[in-house]
C-alpha atoms as a PDB file:
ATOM      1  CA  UNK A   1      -1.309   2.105  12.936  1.00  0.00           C
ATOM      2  CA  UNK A   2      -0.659   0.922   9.323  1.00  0.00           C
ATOM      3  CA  UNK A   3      -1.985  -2.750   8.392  1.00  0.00           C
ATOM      4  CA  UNK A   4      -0.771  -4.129   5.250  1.00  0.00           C
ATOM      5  CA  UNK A   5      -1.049  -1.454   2.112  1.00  0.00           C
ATOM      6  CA  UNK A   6      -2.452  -2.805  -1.302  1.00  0.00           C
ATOM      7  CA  UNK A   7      -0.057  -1.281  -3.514  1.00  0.00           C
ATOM      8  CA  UNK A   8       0.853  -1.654  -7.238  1.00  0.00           C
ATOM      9  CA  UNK A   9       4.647  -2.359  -7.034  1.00  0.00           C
ATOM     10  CA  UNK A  10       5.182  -0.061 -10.259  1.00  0.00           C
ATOM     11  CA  UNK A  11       3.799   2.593  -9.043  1.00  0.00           C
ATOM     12  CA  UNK A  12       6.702   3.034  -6.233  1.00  0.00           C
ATOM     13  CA  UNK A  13      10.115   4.453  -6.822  1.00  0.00           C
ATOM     14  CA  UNK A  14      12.335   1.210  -5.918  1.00  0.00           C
ATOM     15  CA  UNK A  15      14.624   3.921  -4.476  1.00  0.00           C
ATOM     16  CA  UNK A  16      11.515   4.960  -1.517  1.00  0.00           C
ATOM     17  CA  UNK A  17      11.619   0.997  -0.997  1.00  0.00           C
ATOM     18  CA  UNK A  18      14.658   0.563  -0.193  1.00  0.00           C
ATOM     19  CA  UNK A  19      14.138   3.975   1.904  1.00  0.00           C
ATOM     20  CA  UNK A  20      11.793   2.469   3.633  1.00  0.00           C
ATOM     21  CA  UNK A  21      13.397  -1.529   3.673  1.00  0.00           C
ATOM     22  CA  UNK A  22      17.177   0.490   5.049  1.00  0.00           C
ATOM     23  CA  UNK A  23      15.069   0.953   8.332  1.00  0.00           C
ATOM     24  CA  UNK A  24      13.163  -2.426   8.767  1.00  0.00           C
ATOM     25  CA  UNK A  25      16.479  -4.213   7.988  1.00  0.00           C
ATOM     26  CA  UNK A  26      18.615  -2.121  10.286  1.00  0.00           C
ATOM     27  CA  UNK A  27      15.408  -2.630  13.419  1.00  0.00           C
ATOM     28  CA  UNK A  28      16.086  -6.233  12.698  1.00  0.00           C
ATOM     29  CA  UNK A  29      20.212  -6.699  12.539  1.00  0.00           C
ATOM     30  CA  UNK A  30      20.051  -3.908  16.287  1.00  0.00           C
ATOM     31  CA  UNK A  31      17.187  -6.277  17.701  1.00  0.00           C
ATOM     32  CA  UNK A  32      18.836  -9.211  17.286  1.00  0.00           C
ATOM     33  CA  UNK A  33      22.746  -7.781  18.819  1.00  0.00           C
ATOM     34  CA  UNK A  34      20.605  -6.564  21.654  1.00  0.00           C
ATOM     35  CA  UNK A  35      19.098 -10.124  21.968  1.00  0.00           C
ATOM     36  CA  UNK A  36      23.275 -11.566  22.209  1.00  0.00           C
ATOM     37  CA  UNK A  37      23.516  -9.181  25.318  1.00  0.00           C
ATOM     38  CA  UNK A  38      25.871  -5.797  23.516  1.00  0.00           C
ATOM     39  CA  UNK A  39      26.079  -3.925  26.072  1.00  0.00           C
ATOM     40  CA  UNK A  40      27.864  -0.996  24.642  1.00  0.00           C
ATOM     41  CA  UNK A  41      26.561   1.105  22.231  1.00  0.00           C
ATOM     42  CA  UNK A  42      29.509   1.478  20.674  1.00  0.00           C
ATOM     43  CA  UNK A  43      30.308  -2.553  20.678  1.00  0.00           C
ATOM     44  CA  UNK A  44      26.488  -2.863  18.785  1.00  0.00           C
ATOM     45  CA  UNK A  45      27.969   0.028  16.237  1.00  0.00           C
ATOM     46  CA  UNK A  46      30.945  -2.338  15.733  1.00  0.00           C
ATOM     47  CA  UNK A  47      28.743  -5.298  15.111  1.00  0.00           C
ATOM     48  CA  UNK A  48      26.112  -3.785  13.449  1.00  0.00           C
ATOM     49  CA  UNK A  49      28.605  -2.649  10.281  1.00  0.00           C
ATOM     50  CA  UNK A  50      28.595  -6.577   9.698  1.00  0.00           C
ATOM     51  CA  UNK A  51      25.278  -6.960   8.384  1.00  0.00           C
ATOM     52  CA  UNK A  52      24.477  -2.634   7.591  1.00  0.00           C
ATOM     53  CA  UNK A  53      27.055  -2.208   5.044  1.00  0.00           C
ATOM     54  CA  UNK A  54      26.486  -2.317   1.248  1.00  0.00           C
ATOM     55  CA  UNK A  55      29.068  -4.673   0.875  1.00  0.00           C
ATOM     56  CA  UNK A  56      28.139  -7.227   3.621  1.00  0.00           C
ATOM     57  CA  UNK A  57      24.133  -6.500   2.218  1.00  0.00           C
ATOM     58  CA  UNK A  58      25.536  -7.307  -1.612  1.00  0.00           C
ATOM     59  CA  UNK A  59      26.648  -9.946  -0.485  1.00  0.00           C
ATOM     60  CA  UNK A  60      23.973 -11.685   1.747  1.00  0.00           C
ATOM     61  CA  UNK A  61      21.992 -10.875  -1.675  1.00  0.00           C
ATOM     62  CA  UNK A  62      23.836 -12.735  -3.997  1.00  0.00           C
ATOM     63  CA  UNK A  63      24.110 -15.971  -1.713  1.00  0.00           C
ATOM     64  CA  UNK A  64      20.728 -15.930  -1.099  1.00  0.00           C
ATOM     65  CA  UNK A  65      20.275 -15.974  -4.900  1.00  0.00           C
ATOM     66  CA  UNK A  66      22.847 -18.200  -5.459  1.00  0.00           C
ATOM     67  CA  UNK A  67      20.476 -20.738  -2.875  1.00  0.00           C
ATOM     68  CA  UNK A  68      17.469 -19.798  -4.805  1.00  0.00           C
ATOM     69  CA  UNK A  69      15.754 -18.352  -1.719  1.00  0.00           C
ATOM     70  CA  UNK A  70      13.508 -15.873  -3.160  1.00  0.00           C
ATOM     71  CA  UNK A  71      10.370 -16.522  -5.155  1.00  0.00           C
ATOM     72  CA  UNK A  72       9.599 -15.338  -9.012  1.00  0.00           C
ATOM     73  CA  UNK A  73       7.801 -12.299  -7.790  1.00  0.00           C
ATOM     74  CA  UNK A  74      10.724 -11.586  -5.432  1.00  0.00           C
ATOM     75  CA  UNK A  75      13.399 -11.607  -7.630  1.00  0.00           C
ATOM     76  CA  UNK A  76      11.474  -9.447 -10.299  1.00  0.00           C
ATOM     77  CA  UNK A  77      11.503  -6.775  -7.343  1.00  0.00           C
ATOM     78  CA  UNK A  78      15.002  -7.363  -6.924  1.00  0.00           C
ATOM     79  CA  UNK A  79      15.873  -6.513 -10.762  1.00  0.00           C
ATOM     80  CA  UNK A  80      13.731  -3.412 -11.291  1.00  0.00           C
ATOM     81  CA  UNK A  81      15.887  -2.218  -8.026  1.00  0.00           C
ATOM     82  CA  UNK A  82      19.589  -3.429  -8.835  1.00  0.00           C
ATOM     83  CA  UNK A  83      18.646  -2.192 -12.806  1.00  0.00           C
ATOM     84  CA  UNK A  84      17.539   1.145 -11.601  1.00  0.00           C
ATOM     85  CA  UNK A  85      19.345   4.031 -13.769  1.00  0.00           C
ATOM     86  CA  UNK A  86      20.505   5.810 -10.341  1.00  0.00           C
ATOM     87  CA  UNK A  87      24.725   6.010 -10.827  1.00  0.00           C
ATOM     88  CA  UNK A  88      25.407   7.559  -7.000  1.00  0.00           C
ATOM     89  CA  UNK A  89      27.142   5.272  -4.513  1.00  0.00           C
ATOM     90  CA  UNK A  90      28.976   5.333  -1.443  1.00  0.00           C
ATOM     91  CA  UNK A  91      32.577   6.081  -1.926  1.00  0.00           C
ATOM     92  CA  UNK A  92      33.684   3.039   0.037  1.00  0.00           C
ATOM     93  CA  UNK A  93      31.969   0.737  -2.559  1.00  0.00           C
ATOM     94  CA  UNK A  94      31.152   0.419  -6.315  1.00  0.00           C
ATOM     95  CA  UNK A  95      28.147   1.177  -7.683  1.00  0.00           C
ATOM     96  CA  UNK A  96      27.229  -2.989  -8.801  1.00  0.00           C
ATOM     97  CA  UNK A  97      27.816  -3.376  -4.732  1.00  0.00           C
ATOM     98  CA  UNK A  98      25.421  -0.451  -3.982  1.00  0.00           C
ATOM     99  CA  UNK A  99      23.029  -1.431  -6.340  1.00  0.00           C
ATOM    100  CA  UNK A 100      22.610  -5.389  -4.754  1.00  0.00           C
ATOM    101  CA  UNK A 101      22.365  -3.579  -1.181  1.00  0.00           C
ATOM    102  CA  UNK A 102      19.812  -1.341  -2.389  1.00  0.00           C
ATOM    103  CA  UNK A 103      17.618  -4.141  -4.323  1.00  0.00           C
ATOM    104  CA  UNK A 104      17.596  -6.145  -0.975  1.00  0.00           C
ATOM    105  CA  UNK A 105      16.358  -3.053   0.747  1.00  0.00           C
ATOM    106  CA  UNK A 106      13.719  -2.260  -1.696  1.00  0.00           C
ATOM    107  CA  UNK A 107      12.537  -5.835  -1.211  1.00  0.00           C
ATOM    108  CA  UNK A 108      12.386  -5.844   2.370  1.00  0.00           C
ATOM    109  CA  UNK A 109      10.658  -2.184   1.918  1.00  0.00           C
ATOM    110  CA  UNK A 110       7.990  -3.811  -0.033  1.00  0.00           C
ATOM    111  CA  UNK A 111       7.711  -6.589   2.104  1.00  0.00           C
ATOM    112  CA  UNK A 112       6.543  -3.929   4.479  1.00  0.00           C
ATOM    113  CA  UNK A 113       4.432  -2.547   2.796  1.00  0.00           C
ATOM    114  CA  UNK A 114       2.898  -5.805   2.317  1.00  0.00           C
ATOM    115  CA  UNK A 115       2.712  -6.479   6.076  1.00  0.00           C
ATOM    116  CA  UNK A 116       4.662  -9.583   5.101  1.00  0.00           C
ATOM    117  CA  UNK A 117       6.357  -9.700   7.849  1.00  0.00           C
ATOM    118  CA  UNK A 118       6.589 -13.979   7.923  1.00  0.00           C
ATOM    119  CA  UNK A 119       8.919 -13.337   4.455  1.00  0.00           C
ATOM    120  CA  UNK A 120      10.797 -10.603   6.155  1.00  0.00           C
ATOM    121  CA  UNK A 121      11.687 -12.697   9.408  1.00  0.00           C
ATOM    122  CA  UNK A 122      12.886 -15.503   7.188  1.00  0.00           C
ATOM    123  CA  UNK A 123      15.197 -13.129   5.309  1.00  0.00           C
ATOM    124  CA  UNK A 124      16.328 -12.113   8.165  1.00  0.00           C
ATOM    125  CA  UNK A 125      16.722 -15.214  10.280  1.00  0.00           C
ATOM    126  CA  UNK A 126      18.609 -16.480   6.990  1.00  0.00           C
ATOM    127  CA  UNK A 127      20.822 -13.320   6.972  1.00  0.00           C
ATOM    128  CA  UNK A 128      21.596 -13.460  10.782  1.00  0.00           C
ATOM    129  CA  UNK A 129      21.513 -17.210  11.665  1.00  0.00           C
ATOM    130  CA  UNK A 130      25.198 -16.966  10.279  1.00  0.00           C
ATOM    131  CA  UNK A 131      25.058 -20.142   8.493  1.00  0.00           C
ATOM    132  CA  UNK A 132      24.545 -18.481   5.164  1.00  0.00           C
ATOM    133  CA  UNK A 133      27.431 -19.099   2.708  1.00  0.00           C
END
């Protein structure tokens, strides 16, 4: 099993953190609609689109911004990701929307990495405790 990797944060593509940050957010969001008794895998699909999509994930970005959640080393991750040059994007969103999604995956990626998983939980329990913005 992996502990927590020492990594220089420049020397990963923000792109493979937010690879990598896609999967720890989406564990978290299906763990906790399990945890309100979803039944139906179809009913957690349903739900799930709530907190997976780029918009809903720009979104819960920008108010957690706006609340000054994050830390100065944080929100430096979160700029080399939303400024990265890539111009692909889901066709059901623009690419500013994409690009906010994918900086909050890169920093939950690289929270991973970390083994940070305190700072990840808190994201989360701010993302999903529904009391947001």
């Amino acid at each position: 099993m992996l502990g927590s990797v020492i990594i220089n944060i420049n020397e990963i593509n923000v792109l493979v953190l937010a690879y990598l940050g896609d999967n720890v957010y989406e564990y978290y969001v299906r763990k906790f609609l399990i945890s309100k008794k979803i039944g139906s895998v179809n009913e957690l699909q349903k739900n799930s689109i709530n907190y997976v999509s780029a918009i809903n994930q720009s979104k819960f970005l920008l108010c957690l911004l706006e609340k000054d959640f994050f830390n100065d080393f944080e929100i430096d991750i979160i700029k080399r990701a939303r400024n990265h040059k890539g111009t692909s994007h889901p066709k059901n969103c623009d690419i500013v929307t994409y690009k906010h999604a994918t900086a909050l995956e890169a920093l939950i990626g690289y929270l991973e990495l970390q083994g940070n998983r305190i700072r990840i939980e808190e994201i989360m329990d701010a993302i999903l405790g529904g009391q947001l913005c």
